[in-house]
Protein backbone atom coordinates (compact mmCIF):
# COMPACT_ATOMS: atom_id res chain seq x y z
CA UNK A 1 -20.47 -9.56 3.78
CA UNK A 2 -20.49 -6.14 5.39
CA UNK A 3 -23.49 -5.05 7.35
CA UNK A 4 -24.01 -1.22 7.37
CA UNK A 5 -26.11 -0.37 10.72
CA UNK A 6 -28.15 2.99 10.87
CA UNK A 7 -26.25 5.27 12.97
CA UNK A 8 -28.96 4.91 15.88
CA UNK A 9 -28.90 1.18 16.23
CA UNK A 10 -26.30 0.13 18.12
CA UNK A 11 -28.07 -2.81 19.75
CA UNK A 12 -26.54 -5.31 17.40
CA UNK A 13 -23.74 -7.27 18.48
CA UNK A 14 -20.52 -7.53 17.36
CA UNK A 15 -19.16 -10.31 15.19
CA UNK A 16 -17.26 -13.32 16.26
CA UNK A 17 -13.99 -11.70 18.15
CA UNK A 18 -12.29 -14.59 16.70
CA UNK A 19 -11.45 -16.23 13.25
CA UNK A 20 -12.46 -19.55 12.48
CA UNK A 21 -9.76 -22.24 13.41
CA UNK A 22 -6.76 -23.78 11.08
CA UNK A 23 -8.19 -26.90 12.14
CA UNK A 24 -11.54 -25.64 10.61
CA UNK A 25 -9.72 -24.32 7.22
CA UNK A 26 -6.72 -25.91 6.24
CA UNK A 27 -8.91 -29.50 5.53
CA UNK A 28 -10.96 -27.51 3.08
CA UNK A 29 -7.75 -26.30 1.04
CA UNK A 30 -6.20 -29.89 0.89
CA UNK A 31 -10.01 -30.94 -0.29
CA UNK A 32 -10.03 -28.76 -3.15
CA UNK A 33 -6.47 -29.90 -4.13
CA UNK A 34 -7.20 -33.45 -3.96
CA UNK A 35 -10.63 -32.53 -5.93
CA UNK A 36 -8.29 -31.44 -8.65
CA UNK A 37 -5.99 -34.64 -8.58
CA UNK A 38 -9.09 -36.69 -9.00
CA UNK A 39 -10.66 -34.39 -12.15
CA UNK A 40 -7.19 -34.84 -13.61
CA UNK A 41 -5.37 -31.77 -13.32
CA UNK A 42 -1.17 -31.90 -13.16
CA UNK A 43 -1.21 -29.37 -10.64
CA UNK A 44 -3.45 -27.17 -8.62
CA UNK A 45 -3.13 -24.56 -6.23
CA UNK A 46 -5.47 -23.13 -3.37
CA UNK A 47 -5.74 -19.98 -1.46
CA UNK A 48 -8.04 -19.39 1.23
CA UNK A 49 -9.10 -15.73 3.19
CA UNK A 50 -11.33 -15.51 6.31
CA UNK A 51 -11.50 -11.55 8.06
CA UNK A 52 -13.62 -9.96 9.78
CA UNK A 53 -13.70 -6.15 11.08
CA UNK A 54 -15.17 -3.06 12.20
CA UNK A 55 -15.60 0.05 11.02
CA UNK A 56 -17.09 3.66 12.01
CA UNK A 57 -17.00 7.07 11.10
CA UNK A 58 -18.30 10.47 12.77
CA UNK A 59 -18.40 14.16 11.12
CA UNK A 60 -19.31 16.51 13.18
CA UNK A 61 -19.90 14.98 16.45
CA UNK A 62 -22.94 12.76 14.64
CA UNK A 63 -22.37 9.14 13.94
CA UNK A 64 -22.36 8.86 10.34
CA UNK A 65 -22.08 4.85 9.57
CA UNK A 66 -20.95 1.45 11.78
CA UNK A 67 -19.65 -1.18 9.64
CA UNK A 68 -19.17 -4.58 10.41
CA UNK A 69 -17.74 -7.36 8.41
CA UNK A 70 -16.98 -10.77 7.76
CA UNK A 71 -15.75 -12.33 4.71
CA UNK A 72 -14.18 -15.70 3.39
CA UNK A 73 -13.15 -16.71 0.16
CA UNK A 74 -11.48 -19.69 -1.51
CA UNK A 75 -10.40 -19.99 -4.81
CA UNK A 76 -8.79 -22.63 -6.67
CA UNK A 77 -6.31 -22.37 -9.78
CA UNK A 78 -6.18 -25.82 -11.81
CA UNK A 79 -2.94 -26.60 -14.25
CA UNK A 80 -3.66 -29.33 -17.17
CA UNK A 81 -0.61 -28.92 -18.52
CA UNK A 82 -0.06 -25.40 -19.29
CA UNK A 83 -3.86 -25.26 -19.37
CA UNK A 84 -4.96 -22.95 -16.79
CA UNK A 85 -8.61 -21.97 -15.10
CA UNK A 86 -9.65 -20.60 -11.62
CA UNK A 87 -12.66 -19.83 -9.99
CA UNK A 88 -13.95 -18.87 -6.41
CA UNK A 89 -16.82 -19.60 -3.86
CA UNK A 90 -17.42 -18.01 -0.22
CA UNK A 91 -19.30 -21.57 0.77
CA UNK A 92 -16.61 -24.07 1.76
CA UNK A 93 -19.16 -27.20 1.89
CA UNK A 94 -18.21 -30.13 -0.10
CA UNK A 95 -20.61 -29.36 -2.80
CA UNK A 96 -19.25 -26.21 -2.81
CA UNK A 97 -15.90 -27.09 -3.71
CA UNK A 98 -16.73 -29.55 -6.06
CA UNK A 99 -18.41 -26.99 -8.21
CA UNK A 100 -15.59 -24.76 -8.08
CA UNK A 101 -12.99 -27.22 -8.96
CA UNK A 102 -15.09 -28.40 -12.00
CA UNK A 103 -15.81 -24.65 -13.18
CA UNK A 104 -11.47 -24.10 -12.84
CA UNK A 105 -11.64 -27.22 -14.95
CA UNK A 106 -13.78 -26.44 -17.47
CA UNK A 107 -12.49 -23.34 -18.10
CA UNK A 108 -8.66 -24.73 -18.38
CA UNK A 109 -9.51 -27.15 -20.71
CA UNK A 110 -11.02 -24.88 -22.81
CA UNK A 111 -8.02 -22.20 -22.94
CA UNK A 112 -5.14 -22.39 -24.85
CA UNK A 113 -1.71 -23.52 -23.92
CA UNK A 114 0.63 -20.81 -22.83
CA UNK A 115 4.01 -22.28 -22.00
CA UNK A 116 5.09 -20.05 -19.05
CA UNK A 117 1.68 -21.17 -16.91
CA UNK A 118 2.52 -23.79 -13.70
CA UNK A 119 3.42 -23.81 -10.04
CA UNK A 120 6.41 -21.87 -9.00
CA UNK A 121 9.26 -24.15 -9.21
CA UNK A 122 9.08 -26.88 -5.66
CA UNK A 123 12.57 -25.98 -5.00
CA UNK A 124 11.97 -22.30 -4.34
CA UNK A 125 9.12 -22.99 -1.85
CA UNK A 126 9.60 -21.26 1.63
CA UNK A 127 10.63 -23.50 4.23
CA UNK A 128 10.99 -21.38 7.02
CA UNK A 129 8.04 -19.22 8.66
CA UNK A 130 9.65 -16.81 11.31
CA UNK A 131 6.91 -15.14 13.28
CA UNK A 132 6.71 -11.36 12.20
CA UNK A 133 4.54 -10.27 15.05
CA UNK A 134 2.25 -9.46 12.37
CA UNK A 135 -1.48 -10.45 14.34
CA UNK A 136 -2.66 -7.86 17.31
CA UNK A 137 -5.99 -8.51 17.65
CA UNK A 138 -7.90 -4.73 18.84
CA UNK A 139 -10.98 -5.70 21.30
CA UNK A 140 -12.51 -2.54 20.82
CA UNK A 141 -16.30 -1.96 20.47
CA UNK A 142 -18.50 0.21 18.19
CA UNK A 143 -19.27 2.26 21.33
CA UNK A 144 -15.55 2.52 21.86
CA UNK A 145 -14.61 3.49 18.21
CA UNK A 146 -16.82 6.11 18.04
CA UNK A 147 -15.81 7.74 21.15
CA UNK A 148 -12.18 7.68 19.75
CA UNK A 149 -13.64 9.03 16.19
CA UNK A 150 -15.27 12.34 18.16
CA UNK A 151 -11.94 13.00 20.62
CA UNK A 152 -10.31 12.54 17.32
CA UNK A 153 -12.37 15.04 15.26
CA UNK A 154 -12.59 17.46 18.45
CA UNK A 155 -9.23 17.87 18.43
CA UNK A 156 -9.30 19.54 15.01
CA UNK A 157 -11.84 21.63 15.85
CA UNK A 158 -9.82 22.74 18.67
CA UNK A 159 -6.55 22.82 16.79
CA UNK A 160 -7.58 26.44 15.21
CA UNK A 161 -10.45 28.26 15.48
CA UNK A 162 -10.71 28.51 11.30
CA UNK A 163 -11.48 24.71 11.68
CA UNK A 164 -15.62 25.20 11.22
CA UNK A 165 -16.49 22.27 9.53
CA UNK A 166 -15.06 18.36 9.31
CA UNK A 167 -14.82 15.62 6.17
CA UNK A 168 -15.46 13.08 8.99
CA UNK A 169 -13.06 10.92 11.46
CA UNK A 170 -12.64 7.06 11.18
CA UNK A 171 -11.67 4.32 13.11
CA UNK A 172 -10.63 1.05 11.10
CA UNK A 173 -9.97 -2.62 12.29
CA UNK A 174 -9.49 -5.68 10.79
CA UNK A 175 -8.53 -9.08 11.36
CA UNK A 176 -7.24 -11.68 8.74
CA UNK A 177 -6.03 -14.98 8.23
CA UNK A 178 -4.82 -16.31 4.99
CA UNK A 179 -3.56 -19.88 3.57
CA UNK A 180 -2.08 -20.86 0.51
CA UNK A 181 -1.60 -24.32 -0.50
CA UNK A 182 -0.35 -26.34 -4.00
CA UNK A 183 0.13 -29.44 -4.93
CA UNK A 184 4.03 -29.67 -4.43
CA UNK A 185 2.52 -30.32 -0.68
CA UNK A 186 3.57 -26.00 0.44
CA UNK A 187 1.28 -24.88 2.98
CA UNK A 188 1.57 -21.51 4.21
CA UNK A 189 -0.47 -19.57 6.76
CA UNK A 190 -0.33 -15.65 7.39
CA UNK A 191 -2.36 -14.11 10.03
CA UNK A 192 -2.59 -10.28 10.53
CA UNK A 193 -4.34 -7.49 12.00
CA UNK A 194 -4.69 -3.34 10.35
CA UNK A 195 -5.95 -1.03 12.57
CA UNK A 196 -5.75 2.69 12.01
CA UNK A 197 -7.69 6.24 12.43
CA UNK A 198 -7.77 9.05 10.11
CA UNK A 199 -9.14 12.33 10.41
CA UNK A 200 -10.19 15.11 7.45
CA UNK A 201 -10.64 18.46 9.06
CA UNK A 202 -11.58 21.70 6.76
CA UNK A 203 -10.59 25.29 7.30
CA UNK A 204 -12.43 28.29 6.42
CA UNK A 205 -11.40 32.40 6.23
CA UNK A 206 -13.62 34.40 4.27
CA UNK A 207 -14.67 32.67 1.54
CA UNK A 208 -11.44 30.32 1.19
CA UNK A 209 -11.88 26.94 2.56
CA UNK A 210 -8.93 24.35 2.90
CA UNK A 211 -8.80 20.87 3.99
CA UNK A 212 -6.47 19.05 5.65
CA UNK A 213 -6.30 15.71 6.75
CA UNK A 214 -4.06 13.08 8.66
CA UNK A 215 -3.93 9.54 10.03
CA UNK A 216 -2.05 6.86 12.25
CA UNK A 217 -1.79 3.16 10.89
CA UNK A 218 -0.48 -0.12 12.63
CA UNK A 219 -0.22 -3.80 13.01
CA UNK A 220 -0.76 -3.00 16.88
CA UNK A 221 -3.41 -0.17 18.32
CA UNK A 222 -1.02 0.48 20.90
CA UNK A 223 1.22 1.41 18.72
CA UNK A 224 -1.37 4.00 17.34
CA UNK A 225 -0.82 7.78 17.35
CA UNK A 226 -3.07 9.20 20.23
CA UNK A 227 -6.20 10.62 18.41
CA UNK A 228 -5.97 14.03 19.76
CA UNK A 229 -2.53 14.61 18.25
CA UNK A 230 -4.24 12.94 14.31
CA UNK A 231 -7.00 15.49 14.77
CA UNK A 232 -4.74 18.18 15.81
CA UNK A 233 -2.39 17.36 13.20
CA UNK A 234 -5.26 17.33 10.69
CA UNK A 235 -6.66 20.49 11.82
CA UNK A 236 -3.36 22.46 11.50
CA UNK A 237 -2.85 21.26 8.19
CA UNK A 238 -5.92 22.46 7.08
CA UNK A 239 -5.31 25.70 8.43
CA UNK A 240 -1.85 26.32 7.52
CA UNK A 241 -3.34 25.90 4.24
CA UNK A 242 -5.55 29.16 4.15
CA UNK A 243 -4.20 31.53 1.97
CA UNK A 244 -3.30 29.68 -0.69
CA UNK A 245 -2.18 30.98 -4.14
CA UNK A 246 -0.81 30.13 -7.29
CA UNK A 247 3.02 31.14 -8.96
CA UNK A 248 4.86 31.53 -11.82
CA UNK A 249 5.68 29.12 -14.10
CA UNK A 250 9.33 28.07 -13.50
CA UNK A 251 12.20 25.43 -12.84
CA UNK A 252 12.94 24.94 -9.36
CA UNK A 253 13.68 22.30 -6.22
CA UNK A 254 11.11 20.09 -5.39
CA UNK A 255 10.48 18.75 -1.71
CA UNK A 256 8.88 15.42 -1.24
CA UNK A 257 7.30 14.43 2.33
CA UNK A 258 7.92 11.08 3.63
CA UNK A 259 4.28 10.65 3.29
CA UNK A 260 4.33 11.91 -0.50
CA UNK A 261 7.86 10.87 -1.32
CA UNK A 262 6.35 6.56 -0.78
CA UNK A 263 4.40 7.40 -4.30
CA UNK A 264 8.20 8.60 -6.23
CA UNK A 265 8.93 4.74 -5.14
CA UNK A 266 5.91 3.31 -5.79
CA UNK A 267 6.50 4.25 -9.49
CA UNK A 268 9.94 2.91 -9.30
CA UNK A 269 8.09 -0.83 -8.21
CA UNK A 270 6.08 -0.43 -11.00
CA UNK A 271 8.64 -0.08 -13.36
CA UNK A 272 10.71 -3.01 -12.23
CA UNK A 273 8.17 -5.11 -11.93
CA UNK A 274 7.80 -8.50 -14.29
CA UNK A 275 4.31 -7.51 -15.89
CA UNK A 276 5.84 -4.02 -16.94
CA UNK A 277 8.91 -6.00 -18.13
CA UNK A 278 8.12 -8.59 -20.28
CA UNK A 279 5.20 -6.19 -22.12
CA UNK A 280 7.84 -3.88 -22.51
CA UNK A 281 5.91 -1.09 -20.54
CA UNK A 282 8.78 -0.04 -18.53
CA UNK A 283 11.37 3.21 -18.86
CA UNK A 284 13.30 0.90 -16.72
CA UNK A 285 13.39 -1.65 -19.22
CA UNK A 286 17.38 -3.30 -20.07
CA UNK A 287 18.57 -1.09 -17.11
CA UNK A 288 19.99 -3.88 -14.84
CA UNK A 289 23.36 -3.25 -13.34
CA UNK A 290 22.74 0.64 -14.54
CA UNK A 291 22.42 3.38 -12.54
CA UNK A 292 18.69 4.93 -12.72
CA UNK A 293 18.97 7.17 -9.32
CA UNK A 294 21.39 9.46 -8.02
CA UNK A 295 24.39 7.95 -6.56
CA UNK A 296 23.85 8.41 -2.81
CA UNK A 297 20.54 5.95 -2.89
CA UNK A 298 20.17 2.71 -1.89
CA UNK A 299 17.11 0.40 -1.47
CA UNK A 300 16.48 -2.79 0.06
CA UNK A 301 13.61 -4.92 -0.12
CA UNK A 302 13.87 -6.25 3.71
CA UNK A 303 10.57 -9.02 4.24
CA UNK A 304 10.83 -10.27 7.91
CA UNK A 305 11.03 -6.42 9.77
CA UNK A 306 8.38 -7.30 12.71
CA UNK A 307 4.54 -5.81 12.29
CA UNK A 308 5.60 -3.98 9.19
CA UNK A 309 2.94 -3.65 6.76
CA UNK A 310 4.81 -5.54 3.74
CA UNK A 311 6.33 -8.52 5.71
CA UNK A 312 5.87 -12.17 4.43
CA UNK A 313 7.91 -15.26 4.82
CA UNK A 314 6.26 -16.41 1.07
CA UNK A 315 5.11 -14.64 -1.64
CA UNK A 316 1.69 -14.84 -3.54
CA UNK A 317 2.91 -18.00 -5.00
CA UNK A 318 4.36 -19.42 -1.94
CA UNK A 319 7.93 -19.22 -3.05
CA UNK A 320 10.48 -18.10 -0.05
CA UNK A 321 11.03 -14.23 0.16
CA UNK A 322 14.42 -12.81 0.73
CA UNK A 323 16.60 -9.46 1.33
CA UNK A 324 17.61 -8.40 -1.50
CA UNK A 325 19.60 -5.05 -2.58
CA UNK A 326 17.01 -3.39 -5.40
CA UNK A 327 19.32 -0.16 -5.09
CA UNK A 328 23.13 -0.27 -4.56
CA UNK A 329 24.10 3.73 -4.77
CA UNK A 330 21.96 4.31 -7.30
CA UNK A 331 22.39 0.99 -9.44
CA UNK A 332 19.47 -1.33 -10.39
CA UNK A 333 20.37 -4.45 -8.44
CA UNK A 334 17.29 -6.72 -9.17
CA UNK A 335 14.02 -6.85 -10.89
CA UNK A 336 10.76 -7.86 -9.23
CA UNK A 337 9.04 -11.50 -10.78
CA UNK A 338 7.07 -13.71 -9.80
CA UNK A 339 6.97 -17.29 -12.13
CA UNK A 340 4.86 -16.61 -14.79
CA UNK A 341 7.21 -12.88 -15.66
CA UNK A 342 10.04 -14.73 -15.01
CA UNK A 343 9.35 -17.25 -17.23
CA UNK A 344 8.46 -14.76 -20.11
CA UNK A 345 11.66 -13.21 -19.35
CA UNK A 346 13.72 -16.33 -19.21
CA UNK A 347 14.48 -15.61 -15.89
CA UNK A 348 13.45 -17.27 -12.23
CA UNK A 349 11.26 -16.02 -9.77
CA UNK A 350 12.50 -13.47 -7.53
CA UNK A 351 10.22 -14.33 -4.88
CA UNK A 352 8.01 -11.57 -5.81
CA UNK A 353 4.24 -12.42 -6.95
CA UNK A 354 2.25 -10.05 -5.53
CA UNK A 355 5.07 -7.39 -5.32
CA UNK A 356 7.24 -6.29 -3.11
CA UNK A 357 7.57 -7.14 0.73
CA UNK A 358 9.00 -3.71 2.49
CA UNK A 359 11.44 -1.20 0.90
CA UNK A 360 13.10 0.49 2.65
CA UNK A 361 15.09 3.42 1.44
CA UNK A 362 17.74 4.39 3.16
CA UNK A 363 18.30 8.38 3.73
CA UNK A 364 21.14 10.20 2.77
CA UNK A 365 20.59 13.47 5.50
CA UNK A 366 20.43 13.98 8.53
CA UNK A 367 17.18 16.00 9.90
CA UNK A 368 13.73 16.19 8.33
CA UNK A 369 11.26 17.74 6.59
CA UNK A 370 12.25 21.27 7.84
CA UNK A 371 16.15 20.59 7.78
CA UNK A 372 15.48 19.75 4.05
CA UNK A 373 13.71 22.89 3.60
CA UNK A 374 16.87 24.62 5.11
CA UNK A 375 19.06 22.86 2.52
CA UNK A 376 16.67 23.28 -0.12
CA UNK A 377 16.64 27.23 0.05
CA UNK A 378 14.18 28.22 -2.36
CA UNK A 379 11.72 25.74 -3.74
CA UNK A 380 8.31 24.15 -3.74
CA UNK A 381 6.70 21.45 -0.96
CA UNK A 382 4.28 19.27 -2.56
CA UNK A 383 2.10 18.39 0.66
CA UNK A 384 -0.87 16.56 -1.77
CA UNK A 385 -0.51 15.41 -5.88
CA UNK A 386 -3.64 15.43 -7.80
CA UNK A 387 -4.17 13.48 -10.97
CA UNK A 388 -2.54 10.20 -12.72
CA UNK A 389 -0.28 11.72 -15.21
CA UNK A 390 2.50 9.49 -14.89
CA UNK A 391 3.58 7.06 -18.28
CA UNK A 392 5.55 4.26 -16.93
CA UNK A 393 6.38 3.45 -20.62
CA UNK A 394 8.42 6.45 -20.89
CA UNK A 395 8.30 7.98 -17.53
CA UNK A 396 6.91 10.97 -18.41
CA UNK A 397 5.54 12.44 -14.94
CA UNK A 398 3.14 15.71 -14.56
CA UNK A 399 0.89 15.68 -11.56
CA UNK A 400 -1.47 18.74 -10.18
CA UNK A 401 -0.44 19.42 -7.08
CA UNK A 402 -0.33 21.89 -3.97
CA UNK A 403 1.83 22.56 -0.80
CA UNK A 404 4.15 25.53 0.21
CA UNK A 405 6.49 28.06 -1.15
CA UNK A 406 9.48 27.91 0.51
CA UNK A 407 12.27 31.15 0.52
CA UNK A 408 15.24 31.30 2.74
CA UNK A 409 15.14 28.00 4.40
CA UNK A 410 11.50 28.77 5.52
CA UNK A 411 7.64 28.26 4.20
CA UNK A 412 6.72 31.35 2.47
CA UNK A 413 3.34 31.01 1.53
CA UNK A 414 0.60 27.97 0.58
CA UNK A 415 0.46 26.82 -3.20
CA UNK A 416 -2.33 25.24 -4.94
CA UNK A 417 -3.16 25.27 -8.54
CA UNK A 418 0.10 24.33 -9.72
CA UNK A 419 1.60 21.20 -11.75
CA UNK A 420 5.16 19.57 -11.49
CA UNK A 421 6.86 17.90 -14.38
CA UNK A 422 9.22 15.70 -15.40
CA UNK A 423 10.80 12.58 -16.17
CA UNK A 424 10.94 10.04 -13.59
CA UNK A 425 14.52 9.12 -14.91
CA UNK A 426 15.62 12.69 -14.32
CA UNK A 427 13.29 12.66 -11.22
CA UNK A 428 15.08 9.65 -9.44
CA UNK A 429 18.59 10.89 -11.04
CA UNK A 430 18.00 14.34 -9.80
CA UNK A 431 17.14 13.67 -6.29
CA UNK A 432 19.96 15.65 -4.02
CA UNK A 433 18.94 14.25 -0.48
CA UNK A 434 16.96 12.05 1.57
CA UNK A 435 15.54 12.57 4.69
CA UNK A 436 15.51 10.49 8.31
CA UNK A 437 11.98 10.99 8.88
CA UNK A 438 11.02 7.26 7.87
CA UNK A 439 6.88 7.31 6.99
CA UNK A 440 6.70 3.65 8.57
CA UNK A 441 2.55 3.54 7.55
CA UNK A 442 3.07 1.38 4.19
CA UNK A 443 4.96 -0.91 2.40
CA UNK A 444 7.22 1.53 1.45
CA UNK A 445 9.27 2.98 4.20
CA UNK A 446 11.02 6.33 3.07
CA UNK A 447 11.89 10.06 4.25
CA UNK A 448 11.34 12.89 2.43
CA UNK A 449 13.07 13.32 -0.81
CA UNK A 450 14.65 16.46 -2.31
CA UNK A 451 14.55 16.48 -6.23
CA UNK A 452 17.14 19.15 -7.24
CA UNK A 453 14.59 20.88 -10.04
CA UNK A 454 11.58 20.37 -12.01
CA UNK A 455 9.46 22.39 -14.02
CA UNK A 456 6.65 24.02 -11.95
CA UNK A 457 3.77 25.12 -14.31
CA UNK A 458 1.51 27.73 -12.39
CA UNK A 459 0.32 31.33 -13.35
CA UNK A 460 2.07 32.74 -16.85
CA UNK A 461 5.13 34.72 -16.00
């Protein structure tokens, strides 16, 4: 569990810098599988989860919190016919096990049938486990993180001289190692590191304050963003944001950064995703082989890219991932399932429980966030989105949001207090360009996208 150290008490030492074994785990998953055999069930399935990290943040030069922690976790999912029950325990004794297996049991055989429960089929288990350069261990210490927290945070300060005051820097790493095992005899093992640092600087002039705030992500530290240039970064944006005001109420070009244009997609996973499906919550729903974008974009969901934050041989269920083409110019290509959706959909798995592993959207422009602006002429940048207005039923989008005015090719003047609307089928059908700056932080790898119009609600005309 995490341990949450007063700021001044930095005597206590670090945890383990290393995970328990596979020797150590992988006996305990086959034990709770075999537990099952023995109780009866027709199938099981096991996943285990051992991590352990560390965690500090600063504001304002003052430590503020050092974090470390350790978990583990095994759970067990029991099939008795399409019978299903699961439970969990963080002690992997014997006993322990036992318990679980009879609580997973006990609640399958008291649960009613549903005939699309079970294993992913044995025939689309993953057989081959290229390394994805996913694990980079950071040997970094509190006393280390917290120096790299303050350079961070200084650099805001020093950014502008309207930076007075700080939401706090953090540094972030983790380590984890996860297995999955089921009775068809798959055993799959994923080990990976997360380390990043983020910092929230705030602005003031007069009596207007503005925050802005920025951070670096990766599989690798090295491969880190310095932490002057986050806390510079940060401060700018914070700054550039004094000044702010609100418009009139119109219809007019909407420009996406990378960073904001990953949530446009994120929407368009939910929507083509098995749960969303087969409830028949989805705008998208029937639209297979149709197109739902604008013709110059095309997706791909691309697993194996090395240290990318979505990358997995196997999915949740251990079935083998592939490449597939989810966009082809603009034409649904493929839906995302994992067994159980694609069983209520009379379909098979796509390989996709738990989502999906890297999309990357190709762009359509060459140049940026500014070189859109160019193109763009007059129109709105939405820098930060406020609220959850979005139906994925009917697609119905309207989100508070903030950013710049742009005229002539060039930022204007800062926005806030405004909200954009739409439909996400006119949205993704109305989206003119996109750009090469590739936000590489998530699972969703995109550049900024330029929507040709939508309504912008501010001040009455």
């Amino acid at each position: 569990m995490p341990a949450l150290l007063p700021a001044d008490d930095m005597t206590s030492p670090l945890p383990s810098a290393s995970l328990p074994s596979l020797a150590e785990l992988q006996p305990r998953l086959a034990q709770a599988l075999e537990l099952a055999k023995r109780g009866g069930a027709s199938a099981a399935e096991a996943y285990l989860g051992v991590s352990r990290g560390l965690s500090v943040n600063v504001r304002m030069g003052e430590v503020e919190s050092v974090q470390f922690q350790r978990d583990r976790d095994l759970s067990v999912t029991v099939f008795f016919g399409q019978r299903t029950g699961s439970a969990s325990t963080s002690d992997l004794s014997e006993a322990a096990l036992a318990r679980a297996v009879e609580a997973a049991s006990a609640i399958a055989k008291a649960g009613g049938e549903d005939p699309c429960m079970g294993l992913a089929d044995a025939e689309l288990m993953a057989t081959e486990f290229p390394d994805l350069d996913l694990s980079h261990p950071w040997d970094v210490s509190a006393e280390e993180a917290i120096e790299l927290a303050r350079e961070a945070e200084a650099a805001a300060f020093a950014s502008d001289r309207r930076v007075t005051q700080s939401e706090g820097a953090s540094v972030d790493t983790r380590q984890s190692l996860h297995l999955y095992a089921n009775t068809h005899g798959f055993f799959g093992r994923r080990e990976a590191t997360d380390h990043s640092l983020g910092v929230a600087a705030i602005a003031a002039q007069d009596e207007a304050m503005q925050m802005g705030h920025w951070y670096t992500s990766s599989r690798r530290a090295a491969d880190l963003e310095p932490g002057p240039a986050v806390g510079r970064k940060a401060g700018e944006r914070a700054a550039a944001r004094l000044g702010a005001r609100g418009i009139a109420t119109r219809t007019a070009p909407v420009l996406f950064p990378a960073e904001v244009a990953r949530g446009l997609f994120g929407h368009f996973i939910g929507a083509i995703s098995g749960g969303a499906l087969y409830r028949r919550a989805s705008f998208l729903l029937d639209k297979l082989g149709e197109p739902v974008f604008a013709p110059g974009v095309t997706a791909r969901q691309m697993p194996f890219i090395p240290r990318a934050a979505g990358s997995s041989a196997y999915d949740q269920e251990g079935v083998a991932t592939r490449e597939r083409l989810l966009l082809d110019h603009g034409v649904l290509g493929g839906y995302l399932l994992g067994s159980y959706s694609a069983r209520k959909l009379g379909l098979a798995s796509t390989g996709n429980a738990g989502g999906v592993y890297n999309l990357v959207v190709e762009s359509t422009f060459a140049g940026g966030l500014e070189a859109l602006a160019r193109e763009m002429g007059e129109g709105l940048i939405v820098t930060d989105l406020m609220g959850q207005g979005v139906n994925n039923v009917t697609g119905d989008y309207s989100r508070g949001a903030s950013g710049f005015w742009v005229e002539n090719g060039v930022v204007a003047f800062p926005v806030q207090e405004v909200t954009i609307a739409g439909n996400l089928a006119n949205i993704f059908r109305g989206i003119r360009a996109i750009g090469d700056d590739v936000d590489t932080r998530g699972g969703v790898r995109c550049g900024s996208v330029l929507v040709e119009a939508m309504a912008v609600a501010g001040e009455a005309a």
